[in-house]
Protein backbone atom coordinates (compact mmCIF):
# COMPACT_ATOMS: atom_id res chain seq x y z
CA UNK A 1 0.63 -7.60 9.76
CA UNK A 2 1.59 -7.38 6.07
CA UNK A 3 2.24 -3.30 5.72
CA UNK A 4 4.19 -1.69 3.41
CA UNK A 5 5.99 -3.71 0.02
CA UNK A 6 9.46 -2.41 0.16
CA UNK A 7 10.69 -2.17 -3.33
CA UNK A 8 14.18 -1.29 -4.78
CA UNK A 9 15.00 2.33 -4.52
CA UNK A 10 17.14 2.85 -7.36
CA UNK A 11 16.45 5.76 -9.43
CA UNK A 12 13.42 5.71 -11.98
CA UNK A 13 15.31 4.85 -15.22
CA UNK A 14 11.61 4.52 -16.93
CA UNK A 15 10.57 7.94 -17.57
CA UNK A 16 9.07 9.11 -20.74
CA UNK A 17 11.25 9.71 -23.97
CA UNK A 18 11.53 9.36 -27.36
CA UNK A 19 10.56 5.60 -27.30
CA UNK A 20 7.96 6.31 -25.26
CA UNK A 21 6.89 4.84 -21.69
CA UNK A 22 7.13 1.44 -20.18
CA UNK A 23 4.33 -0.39 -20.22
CA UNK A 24 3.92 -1.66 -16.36
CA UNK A 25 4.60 2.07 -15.75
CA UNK A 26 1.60 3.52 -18.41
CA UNK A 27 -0.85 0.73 -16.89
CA UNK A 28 -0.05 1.61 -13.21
CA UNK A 29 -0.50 5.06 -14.06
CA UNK A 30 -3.85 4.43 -15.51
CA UNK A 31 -4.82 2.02 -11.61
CA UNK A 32 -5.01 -1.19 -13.41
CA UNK A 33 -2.57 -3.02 -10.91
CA UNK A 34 1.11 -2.07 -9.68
CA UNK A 35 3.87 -2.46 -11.76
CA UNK A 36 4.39 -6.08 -10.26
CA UNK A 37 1.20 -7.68 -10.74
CA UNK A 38 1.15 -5.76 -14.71
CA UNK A 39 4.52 -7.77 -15.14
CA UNK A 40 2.66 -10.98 -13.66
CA UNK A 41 -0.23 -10.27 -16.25
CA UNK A 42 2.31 -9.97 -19.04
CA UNK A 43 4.09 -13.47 -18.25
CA UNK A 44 -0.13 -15.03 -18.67
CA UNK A 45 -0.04 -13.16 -22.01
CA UNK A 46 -2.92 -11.07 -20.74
CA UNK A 47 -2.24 -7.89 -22.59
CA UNK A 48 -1.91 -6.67 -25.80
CA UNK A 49 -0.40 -3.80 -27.53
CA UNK A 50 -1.58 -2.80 -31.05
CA UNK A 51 -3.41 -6.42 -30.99
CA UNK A 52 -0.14 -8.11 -30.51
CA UNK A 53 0.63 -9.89 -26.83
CA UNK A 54 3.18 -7.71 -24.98
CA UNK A 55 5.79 -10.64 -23.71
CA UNK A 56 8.18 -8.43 -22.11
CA UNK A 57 7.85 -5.59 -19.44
CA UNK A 58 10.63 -3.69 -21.23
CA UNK A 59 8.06 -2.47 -23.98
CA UNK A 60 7.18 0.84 -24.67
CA UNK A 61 3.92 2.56 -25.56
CA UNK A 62 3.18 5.96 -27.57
CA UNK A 63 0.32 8.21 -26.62
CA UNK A 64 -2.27 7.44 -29.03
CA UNK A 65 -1.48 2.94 -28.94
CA UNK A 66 -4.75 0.93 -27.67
CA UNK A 67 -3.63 -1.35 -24.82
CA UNK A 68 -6.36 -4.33 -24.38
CA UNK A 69 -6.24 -6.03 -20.70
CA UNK A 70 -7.95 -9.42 -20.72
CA UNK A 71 -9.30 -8.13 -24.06
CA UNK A 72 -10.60 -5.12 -22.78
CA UNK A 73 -9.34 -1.25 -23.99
CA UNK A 74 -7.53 0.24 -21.13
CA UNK A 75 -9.26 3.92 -19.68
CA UNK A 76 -7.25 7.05 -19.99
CA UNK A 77 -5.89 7.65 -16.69
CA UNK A 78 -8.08 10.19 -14.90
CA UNK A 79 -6.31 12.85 -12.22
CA UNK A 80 -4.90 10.89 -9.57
CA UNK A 81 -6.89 10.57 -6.54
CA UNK A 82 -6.21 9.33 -2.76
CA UNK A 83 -8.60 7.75 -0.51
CA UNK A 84 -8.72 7.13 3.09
CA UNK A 85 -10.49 3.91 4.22
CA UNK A 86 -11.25 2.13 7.93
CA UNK A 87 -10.54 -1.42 6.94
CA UNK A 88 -12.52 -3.54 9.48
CA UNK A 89 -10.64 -6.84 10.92
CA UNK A 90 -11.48 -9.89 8.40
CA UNK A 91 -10.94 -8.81 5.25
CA UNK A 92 -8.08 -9.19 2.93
CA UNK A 93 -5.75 -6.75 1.56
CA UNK A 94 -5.78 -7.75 -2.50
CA UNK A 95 -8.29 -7.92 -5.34
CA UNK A 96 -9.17 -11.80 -5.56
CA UNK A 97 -8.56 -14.42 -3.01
CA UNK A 98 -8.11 -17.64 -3.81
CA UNK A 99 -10.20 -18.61 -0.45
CA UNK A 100 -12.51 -16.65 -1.91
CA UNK A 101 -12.77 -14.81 1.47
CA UNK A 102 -14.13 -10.68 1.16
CA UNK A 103 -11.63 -8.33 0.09
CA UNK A 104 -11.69 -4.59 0.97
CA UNK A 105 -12.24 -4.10 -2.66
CA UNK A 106 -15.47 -6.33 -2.22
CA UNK A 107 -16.57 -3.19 0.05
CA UNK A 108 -16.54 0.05 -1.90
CA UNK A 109 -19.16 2.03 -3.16
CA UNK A 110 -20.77 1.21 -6.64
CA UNK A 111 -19.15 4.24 -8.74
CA UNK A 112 -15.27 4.10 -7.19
CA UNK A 113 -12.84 3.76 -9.80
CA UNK A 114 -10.45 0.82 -10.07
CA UNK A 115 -7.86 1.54 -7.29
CA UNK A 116 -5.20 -0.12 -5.56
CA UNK A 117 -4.23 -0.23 -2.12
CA UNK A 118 -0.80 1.92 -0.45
CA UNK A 119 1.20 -0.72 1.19
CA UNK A 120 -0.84 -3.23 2.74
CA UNK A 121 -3.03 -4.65 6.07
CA UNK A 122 -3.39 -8.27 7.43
CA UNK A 123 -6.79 -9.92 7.71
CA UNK A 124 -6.49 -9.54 11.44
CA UNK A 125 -4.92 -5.85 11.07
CA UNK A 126 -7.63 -2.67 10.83
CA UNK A 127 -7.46 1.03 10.48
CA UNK A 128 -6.23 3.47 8.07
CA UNK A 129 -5.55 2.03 4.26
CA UNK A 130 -4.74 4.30 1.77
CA UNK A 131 -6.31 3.61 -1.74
CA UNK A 132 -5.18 5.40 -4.87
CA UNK A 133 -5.89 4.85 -8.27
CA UNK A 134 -2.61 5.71 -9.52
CA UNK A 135 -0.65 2.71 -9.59
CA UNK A 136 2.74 4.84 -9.48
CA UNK A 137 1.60 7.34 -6.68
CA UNK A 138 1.13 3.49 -4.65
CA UNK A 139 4.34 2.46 -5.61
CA UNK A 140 6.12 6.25 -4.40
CA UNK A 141 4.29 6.46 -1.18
CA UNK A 142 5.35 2.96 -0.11
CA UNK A 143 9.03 3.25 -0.78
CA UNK A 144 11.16 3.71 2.82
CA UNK A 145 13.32 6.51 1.13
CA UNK A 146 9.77 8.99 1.76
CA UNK A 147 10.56 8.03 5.52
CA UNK A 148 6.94 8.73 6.29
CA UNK A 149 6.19 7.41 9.84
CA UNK A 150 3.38 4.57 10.24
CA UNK A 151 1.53 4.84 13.73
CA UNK A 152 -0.38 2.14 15.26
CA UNK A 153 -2.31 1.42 18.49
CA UNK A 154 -1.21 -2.28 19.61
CA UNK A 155 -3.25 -4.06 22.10
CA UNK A 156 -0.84 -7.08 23.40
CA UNK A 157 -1.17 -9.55 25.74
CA UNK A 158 1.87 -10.77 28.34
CA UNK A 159 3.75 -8.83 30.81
CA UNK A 160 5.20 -5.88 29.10
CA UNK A 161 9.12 -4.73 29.79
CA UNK A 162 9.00 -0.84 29.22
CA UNK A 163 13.12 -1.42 29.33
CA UNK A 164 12.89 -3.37 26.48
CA UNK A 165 9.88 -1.83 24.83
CA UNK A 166 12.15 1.13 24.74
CA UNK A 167 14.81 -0.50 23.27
CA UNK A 168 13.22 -0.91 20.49
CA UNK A 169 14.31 2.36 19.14
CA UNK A 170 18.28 0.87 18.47
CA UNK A 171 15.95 -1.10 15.63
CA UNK A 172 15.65 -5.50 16.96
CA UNK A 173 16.53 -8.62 15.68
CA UNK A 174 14.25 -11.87 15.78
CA UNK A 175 14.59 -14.99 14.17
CA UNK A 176 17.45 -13.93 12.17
CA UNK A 177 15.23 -10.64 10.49
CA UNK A 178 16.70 -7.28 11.15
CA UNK A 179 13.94 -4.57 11.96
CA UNK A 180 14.69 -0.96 12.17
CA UNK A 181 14.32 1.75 14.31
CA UNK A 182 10.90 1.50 16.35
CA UNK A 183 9.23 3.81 18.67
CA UNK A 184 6.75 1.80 21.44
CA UNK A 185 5.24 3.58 24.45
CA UNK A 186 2.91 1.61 27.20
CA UNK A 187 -0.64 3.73 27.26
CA UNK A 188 -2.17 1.65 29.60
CA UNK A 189 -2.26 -1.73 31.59
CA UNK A 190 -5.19 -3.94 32.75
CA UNK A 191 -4.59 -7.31 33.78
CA UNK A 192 -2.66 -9.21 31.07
CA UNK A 193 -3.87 -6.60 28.29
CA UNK A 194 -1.57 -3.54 27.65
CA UNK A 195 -2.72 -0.66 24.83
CA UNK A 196 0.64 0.61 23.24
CA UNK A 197 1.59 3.16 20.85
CA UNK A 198 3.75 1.88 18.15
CA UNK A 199 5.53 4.29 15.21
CA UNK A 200 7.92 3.16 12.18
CA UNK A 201 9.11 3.53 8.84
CA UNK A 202 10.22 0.60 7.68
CA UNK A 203 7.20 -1.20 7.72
CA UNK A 204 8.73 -4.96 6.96
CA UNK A 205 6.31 -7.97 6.60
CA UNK A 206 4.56 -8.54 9.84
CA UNK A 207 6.85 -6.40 11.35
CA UNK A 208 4.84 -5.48 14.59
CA UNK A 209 3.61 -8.99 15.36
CA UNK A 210 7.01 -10.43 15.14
CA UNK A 211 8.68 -7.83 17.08
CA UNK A 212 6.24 -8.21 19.99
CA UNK A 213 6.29 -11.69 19.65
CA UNK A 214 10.19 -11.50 20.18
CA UNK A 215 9.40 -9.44 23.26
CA UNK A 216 6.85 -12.25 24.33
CA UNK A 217 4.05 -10.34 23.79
CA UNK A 218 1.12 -11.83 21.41
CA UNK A 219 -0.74 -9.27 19.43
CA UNK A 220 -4.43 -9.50 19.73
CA UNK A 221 -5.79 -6.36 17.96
CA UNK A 222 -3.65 -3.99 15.56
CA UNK A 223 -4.78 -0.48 14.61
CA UNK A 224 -3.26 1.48 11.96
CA UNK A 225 -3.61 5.32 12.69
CA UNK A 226 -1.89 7.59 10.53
CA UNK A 227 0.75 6.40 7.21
CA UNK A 228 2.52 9.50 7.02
CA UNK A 229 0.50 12.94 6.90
CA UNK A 230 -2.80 11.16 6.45
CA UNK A 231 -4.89 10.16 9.63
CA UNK A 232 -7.38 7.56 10.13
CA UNK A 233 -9.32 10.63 12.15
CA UNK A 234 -13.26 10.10 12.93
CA UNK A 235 -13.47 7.02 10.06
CA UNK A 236 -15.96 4.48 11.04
CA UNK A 237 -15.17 0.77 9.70
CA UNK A 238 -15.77 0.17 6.25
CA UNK A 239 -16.10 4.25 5.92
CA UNK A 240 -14.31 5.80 2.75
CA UNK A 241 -13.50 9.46 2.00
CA UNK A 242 -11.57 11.02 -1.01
CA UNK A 243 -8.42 12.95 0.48
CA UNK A 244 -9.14 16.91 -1.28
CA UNK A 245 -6.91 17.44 -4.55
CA UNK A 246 -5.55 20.28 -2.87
CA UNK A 247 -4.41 18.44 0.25
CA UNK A 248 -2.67 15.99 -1.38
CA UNK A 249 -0.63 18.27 -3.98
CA UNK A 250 0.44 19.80 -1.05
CA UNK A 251 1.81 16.44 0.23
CA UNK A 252 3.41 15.27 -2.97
CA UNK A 253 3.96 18.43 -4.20
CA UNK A 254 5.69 17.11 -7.26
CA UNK A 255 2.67 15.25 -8.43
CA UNK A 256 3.13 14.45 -12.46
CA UNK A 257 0.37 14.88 -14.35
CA UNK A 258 -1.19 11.64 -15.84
CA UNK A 259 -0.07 10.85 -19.55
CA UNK A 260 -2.92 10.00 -21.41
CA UNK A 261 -3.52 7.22 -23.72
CA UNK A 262 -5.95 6.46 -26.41
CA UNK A 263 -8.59 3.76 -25.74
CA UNK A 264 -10.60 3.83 -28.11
């Protein structure tokens, strides 16, 4: 399972002021990608400022400066919005494949806005996937430092040690990777197949399928539940539905209001 991108957790140094606000900051703001794939689109000279290329991340923008991407005027960032969606097994978590296999993107609705996905699913991985198309909301909501807990349901197969299982909470090492603290319960048994219940934070690369794996247990169905106060509740796959304005303020209660930029 690839979950949640762990990114540094220094303070936010790129806040608006007199010069402005970073670019990869404005343009996450406004859902065109995260901050890492906007500085990944700078290095391919694929945006412009003012109708010069931007070359470096460290440039600022002014309200009222026309930012092309791929030649095309950037939208004024609308209110930032959250989504729940049921991502079915099979598809991948990211806008373009190079396989050219169906993204969850591929799936929305005609009408969605551009948005961007909270942390991240596997192809094989299904359940609740937050999509938001505020590009800095993504990037708060995955950091660890929000400590939000990630719950799963974990069908494995092997002979499972509820000793060890339980152990799991003291955090595990495997294959020379540190993982952090990790709650695992047994639900049921039949045969070889056991359901668990499986909650974290951390939410490293893969992190559940190598743990079990280290517990000689193979993974054959992962089901993401809850990330943090949002459930994956009565969803069906592929079914999407806008978290209430009000609901969320109340779980980011800081919220900033968008900055807007001129487009046109």
């Amino acid at each position: 399972m690839t979950d949640d991108n762990t990114e540094n957790t220094a303070p936010d140094m790129e806040t608006s002021g007199p010069k402005g606000e970073r670019i990869a900051k404005a343009l996450a703001r406004a859902g065109v990608a995260s901050r890492r794939d906007i500085e990944r689109m700078i290095e391919d000279g694929r945006i412009k400022l003012g109708g010069q290329v931007v070359t470096h991340p460290a440039t600022f923008v002014q309200p009222g400066d026309i930012v092309l991407v791929d030649g095309k005027p950037v939208d004024s960032p609308e209110r930032t919005r959250l989504w729940r969606y049921h991502k079915p097994d099979g598809l991948m978590t990211t806008h373009k494949d190079p396989q050219g296999r169906q993204t969850v993107f591929d799936t929305l609705p005609e009408g969605m806005p551009r948005v961007i996905s909270v942390g991240r699913l596997d192809i094989n991985s299904e359940g609740l996937l937050l999509l938001t198309n505020d590009g800095e909301l993504a990037r708060r909501l995955e950091l660890p430092g929000n400590s939000w807990v990630r719950r799963y349901r974990v069908r494995v197969f092997g002979v499972v040690d509820e000793k060890r299982l339980a152990s799991l909470i003291d955090g595990f090492e495997y294959e020379g990777v540190r993982y952090g603290s990790i709650e695992a319960a047994l639900d049921s048994t039949k045969g070889d197949n056991s359901w668990l219940t499986v909650s974290l934070r951390e939410g490293k690369n893969r992190e559940i399928r190598r743990v079990m794996e280290g517990l000689n247990l193979h993974v054959s169905r992962l089901i993401r539940l809850s990330y943090g106060p949002f459930q994956l509740g009565s969803l069906k796959a592929r079914e999407l539905e806008e978290v209430p304005g009000k609901t969320l303020r109340e779980q980011v209660p800081d919220l900033p209001a968008p900055k807007r930029h001129r487009t046109r």
